[in-house]
N, C-alpha and C. Protein backbone atom coordinates (compact mmCIF):
# COMPACT_ATOMS: atom_id res chain seq x y z
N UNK A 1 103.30 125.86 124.99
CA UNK A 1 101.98 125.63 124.45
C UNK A 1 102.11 125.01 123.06
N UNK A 2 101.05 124.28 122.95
CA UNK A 2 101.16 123.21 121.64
C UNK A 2 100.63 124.36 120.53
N UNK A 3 101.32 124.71 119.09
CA UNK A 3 100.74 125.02 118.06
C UNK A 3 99.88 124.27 117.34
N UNK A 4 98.68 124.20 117.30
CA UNK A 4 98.00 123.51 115.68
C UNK A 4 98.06 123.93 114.34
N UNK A 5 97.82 122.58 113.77
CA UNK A 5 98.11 123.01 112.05
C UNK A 5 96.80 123.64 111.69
N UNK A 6 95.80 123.53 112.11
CA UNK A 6 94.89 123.36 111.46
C UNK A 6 94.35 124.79 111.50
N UNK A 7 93.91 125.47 110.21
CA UNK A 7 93.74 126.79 110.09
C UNK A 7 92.09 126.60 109.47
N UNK A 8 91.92 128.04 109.40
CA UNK A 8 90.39 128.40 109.03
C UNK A 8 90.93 129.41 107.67
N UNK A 9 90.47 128.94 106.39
CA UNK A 9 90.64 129.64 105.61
C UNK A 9 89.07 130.38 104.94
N UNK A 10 89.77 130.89 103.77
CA UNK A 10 88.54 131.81 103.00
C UNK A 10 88.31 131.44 101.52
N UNK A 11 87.61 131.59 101.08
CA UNK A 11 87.04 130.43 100.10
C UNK A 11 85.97 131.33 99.11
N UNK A 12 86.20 131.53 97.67
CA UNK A 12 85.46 132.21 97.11
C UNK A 12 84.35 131.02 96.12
N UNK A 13 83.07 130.89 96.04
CA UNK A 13 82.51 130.56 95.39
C UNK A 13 82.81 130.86 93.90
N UNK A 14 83.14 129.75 93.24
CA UNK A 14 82.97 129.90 91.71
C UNK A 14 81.92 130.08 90.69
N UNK A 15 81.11 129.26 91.50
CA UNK A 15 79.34 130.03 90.52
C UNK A 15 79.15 131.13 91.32
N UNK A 16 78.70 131.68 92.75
CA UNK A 16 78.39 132.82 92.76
C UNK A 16 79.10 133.73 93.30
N UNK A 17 80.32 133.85 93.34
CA UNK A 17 81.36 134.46 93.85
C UNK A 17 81.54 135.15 95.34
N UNK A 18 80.34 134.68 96.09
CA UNK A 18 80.07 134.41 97.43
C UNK A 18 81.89 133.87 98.27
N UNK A 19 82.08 134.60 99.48
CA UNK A 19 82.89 134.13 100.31
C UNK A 19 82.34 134.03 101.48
N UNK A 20 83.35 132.69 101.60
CA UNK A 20 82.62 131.91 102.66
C UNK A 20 84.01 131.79 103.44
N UNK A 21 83.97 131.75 104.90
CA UNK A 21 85.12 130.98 106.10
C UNK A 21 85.01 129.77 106.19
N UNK A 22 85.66 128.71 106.14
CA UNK A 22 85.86 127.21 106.74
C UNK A 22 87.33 126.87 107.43
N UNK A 23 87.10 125.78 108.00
CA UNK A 23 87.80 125.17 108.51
C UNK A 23 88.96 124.47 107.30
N UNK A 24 90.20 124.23 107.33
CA UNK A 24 90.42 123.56 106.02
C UNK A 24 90.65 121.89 106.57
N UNK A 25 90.20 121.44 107.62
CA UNK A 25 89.98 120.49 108.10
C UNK A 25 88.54 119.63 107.92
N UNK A 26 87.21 120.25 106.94
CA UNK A 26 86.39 119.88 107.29
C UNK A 26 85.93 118.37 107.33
N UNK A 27 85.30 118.08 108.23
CA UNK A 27 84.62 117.01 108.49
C UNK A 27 83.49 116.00 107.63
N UNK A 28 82.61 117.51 107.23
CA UNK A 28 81.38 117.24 106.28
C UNK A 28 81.40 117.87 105.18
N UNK A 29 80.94 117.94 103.72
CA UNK A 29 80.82 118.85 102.56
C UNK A 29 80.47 119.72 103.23
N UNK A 30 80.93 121.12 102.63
CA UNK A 30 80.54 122.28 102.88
C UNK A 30 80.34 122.83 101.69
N UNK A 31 79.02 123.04 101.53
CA UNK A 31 78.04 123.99 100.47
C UNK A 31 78.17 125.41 100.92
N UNK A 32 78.00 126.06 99.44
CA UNK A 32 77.94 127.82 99.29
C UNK A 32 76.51 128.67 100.07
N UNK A 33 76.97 129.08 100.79
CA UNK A 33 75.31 129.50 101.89
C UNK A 33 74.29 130.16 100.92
N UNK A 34 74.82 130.80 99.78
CA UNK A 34 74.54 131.03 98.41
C UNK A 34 73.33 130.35 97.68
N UNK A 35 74.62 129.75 96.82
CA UNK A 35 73.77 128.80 95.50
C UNK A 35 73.67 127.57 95.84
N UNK A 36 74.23 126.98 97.10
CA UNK A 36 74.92 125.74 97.37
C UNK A 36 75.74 124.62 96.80
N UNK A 37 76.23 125.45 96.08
CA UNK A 37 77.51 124.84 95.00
C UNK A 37 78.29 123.84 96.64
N UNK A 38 79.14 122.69 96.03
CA UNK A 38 80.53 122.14 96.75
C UNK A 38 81.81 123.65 96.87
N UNK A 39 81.62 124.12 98.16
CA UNK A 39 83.14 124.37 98.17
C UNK A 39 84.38 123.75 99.08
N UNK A 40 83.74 122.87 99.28
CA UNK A 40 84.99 121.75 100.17
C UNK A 40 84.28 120.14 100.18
N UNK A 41 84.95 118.94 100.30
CA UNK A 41 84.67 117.99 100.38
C UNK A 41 86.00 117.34 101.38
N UNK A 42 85.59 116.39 102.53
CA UNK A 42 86.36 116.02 103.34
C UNK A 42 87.01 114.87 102.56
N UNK A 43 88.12 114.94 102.61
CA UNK A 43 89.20 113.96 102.46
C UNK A 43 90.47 112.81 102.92
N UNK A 44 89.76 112.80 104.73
CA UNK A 44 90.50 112.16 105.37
C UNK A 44 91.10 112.93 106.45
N UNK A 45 91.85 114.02 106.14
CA UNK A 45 92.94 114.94 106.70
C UNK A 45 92.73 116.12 106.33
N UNK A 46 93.20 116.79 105.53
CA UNK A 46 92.45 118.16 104.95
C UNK A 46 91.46 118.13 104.20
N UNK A 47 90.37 119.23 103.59
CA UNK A 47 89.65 119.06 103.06
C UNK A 47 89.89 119.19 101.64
N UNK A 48 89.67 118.72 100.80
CA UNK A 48 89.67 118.81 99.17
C UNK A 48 88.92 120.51 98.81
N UNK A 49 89.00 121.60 98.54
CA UNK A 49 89.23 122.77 98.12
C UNK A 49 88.77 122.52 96.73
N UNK A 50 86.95 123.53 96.42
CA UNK A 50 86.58 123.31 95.13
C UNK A 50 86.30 124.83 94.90
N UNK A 51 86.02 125.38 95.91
CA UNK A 51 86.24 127.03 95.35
C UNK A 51 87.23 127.74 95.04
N UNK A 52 88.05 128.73 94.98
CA UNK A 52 88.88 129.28 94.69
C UNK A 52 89.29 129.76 96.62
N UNK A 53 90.37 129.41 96.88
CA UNK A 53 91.40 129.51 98.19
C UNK A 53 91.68 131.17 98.02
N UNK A 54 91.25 132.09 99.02
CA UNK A 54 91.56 133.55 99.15
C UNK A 54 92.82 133.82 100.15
N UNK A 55 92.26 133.17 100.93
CA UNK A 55 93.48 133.29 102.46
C UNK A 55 93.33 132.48 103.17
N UNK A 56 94.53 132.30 104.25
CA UNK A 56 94.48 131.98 104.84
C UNK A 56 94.62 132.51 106.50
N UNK A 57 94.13 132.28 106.97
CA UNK A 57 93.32 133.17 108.09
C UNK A 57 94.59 132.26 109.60
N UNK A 58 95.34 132.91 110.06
CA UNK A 58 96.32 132.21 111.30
C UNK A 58 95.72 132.95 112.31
């Protein structure tokens, strides 16, 4: 069976210290369900990481 890279991590909001799950692959900005701060912006391949990275979730 094929392994993927691609994981779902955890992601702490920096303005409201809200955690959130994503993909670290995302596709589209992903806003804080919160305040709607940026905590990810897509970058091609992985996503660019603007909150603070908690875990990573395998």
């Amino acid at each position: 069976m094929k392994k993927t890279k691609s994981k779902f991590i955890k992601v702490r909001c920096k303005d409201c210290e809200n955690e959130q799950i994503l993909f670290d692959k995302a596709s589209s900005p992903v806003s804080c369900h919160i305040c709607g701060s940026k905590l990810a912006t897509p970058k091609g391949g992985k996503a660019e990481i603007k909150g603070e990275l908690l875990e990573i979730i395998e």
